[in-house]
Protein backbone atom coordinates (compact mmCIF):
# COMPACT_ATOMS: atom_id res chain seq x y z
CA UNK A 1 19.57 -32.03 -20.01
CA UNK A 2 17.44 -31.42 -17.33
CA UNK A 3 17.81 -29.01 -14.59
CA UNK A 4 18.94 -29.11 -11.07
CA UNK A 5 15.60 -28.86 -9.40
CA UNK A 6 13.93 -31.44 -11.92
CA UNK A 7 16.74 -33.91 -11.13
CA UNK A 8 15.63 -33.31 -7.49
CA UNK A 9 12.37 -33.99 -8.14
CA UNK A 10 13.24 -37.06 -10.10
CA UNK A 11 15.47 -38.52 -7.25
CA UNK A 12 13.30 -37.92 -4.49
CA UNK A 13 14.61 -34.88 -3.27
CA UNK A 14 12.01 -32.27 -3.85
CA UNK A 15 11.37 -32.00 0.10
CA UNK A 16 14.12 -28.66 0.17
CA UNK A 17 11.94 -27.80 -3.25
CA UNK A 18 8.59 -27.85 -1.91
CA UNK A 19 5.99 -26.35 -4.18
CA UNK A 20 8.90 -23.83 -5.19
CA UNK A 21 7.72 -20.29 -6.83
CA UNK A 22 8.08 -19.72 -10.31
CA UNK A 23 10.43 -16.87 -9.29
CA UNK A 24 12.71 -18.50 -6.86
CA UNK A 25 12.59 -21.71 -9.72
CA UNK A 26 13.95 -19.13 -12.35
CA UNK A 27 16.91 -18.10 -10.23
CA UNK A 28 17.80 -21.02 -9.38
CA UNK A 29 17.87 -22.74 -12.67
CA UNK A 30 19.82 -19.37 -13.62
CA UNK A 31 22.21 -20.19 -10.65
CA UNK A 32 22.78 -23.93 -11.37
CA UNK A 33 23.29 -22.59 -15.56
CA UNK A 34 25.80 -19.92 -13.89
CA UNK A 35 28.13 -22.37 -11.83
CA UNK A 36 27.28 -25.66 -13.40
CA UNK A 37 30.06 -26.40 -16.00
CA UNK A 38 32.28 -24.69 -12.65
CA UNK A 39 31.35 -26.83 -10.14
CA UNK A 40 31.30 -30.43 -12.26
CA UNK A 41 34.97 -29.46 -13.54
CA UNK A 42 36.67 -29.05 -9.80
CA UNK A 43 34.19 -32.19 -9.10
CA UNK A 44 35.49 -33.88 -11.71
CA UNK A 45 38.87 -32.86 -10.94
CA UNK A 46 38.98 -33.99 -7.12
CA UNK A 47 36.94 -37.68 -7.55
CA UNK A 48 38.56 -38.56 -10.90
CA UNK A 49 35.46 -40.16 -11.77
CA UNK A 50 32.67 -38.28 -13.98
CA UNK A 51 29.42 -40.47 -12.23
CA UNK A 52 30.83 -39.61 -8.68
CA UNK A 53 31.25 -35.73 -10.10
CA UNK A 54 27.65 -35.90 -11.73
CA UNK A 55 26.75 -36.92 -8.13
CA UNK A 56 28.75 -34.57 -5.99
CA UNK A 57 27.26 -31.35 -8.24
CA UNK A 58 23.91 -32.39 -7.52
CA UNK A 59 24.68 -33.00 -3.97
CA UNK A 60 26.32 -29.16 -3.85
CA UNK A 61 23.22 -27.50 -5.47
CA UNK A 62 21.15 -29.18 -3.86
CA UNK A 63 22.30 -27.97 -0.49
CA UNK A 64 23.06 -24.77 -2.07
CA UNK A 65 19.41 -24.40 -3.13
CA UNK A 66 18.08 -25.34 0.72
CA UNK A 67 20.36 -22.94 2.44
CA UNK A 68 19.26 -19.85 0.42
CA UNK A 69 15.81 -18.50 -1.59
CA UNK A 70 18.65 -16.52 -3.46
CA UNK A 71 21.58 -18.96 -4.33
CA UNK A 72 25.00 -16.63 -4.99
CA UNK A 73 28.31 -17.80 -6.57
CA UNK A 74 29.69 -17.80 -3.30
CA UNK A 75 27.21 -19.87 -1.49
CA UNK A 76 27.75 -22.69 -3.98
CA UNK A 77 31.65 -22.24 -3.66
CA UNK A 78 30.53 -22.85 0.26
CA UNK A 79 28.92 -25.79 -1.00
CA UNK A 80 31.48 -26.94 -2.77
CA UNK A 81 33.59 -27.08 -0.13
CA UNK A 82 30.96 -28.91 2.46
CA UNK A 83 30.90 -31.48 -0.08
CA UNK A 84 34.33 -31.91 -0.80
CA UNK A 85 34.59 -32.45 2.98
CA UNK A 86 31.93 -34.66 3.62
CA UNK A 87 33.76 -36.73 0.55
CA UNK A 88 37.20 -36.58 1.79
CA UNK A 89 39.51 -34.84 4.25
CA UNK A 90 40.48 -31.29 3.61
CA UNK A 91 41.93 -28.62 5.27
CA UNK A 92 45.58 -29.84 6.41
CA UNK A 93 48.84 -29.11 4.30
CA UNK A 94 50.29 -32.46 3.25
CA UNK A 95 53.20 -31.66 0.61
CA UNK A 96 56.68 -30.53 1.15
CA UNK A 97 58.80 -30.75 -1.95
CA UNK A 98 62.68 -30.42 -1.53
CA UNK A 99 64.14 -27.76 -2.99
CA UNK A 100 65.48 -28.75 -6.48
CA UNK A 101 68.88 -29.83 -6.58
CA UNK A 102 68.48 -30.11 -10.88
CA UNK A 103 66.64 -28.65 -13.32
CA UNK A 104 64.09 -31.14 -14.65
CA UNK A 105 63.33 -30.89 -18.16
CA UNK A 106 59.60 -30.92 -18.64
CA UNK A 107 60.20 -28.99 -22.48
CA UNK A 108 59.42 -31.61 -24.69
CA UNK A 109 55.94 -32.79 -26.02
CA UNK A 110 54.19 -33.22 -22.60
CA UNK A 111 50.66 -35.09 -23.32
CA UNK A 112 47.52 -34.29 -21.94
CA UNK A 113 47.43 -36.83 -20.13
CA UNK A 114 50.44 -37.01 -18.28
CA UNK A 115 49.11 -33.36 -16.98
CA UNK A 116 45.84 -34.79 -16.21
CA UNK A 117 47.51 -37.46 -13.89
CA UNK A 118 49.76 -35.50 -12.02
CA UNK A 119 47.06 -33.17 -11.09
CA UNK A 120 44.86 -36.24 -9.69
CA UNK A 121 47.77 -37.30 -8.01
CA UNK A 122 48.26 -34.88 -5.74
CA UNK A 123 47.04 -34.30 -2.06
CA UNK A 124 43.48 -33.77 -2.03
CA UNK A 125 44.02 -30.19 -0.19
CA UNK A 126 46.92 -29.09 -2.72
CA UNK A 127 44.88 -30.45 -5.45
CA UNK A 128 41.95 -28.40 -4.73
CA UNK A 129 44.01 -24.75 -3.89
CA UNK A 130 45.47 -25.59 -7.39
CA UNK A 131 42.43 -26.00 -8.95
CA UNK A 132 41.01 -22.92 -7.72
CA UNK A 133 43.74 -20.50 -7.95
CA UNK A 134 45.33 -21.57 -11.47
CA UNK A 135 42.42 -23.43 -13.26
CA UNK A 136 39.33 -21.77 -12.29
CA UNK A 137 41.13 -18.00 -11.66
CA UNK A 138 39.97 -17.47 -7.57
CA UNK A 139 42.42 -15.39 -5.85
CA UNK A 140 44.11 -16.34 -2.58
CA UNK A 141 42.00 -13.76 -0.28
CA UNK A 142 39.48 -15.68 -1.74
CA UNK A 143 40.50 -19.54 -1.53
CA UNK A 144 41.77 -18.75 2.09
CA UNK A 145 38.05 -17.54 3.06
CA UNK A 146 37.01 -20.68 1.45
CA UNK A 147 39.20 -23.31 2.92
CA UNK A 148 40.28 -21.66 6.19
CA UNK A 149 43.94 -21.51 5.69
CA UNK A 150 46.05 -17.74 5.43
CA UNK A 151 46.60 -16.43 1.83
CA UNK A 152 50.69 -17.29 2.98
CA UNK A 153 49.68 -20.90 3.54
CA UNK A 154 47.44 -20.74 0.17
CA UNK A 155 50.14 -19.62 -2.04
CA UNK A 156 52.47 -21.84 -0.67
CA UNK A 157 50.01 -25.00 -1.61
CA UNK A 158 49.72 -23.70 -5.15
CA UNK A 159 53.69 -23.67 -5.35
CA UNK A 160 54.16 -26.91 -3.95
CA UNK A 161 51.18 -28.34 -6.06
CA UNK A 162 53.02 -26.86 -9.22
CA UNK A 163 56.57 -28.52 -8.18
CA UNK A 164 54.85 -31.42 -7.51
CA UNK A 165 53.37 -31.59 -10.81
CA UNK A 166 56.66 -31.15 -12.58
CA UNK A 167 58.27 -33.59 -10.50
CA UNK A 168 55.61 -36.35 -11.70
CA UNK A 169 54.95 -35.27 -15.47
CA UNK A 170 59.52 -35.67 -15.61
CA UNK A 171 58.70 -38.92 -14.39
CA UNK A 172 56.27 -40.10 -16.60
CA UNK A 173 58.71 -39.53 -19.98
């Protein structure tokens, strides 16, 4: 598979690259090796499509590459997040769930699948807090920094997401 930079190169977009050093090359292969499997899963995760998510992780190192000589975890996350943007609206709260007037069984066999759905089908916003806070681990200092929203707002998207997604896998049986 070939690296960040040499797909760059390969689609024209070696101008941010130009003549890089050996030295800056090495870290940033080391970055894009670092964040890589990272950054295509939330990509994958908020396009539901694995060409547009081979395309939106090139487009985030790429611009993560330009902005710094030294490329850091958290500059890609920033990246990230410009892309996501540039791909779709972000930012605003979307999902109120009513509080539950029954318990909804969701015990049975669920399938993969029927997880994999629900999470694509909720708000873009939601979808992405979710993603970061129970899938990938960030915490919600973190995703509020991130996304501009207080940690309150940021745990309350990850508790709607998660109603939401019980709400839709019941459904689906």
């Amino acid at each position: 598979m070939a690296s960040s930079i040499q797909q760059a190169k390969l689609a024209g977009f070696a101008v941010p690259f130009p003549r890089v050093a050996a030295s800056r090359r090495l870290r940033y292969e080391e970055c894009y090796e670092t964040n890589r499997h990272r950054v295509y899963a939330v990509a994958f995760w908020m396009t539901d499509h694995e060409l547009a998510a081979e395309e939106l992780m090139r487009n985030i190192f790429l611009r993560a590459f330009a902005s710094a000589d030294e490329p850091t975890r958290e500059l890609v996350d920033r990246a990230l997040i410009a892309e996501l943007r540039e791909f779709g609206a972000l930012g605003l709260l979307t999902l109120q769930c009513a509080p539950a007037t029954e318990t909804l069984s969701v015990r049975h066999n669920i399938k993969r699948i029927h997880l994999e759905r629900a999470v694509v089908q909720l708000p873009r916003t939601e979808r992405l807090v979710f993603l970061l806070h129970d899938v990938e681990a960030y915490d919600h200092c973190l995703i509020s920094r991130l996304l501009g929203l207080t940690e309150a707002e940021s745990r309350q998207a990850v508790h709607q997401a998660r109603l939401r997604i019980r709400e839709l896998v019941a459904a689906m049986n």
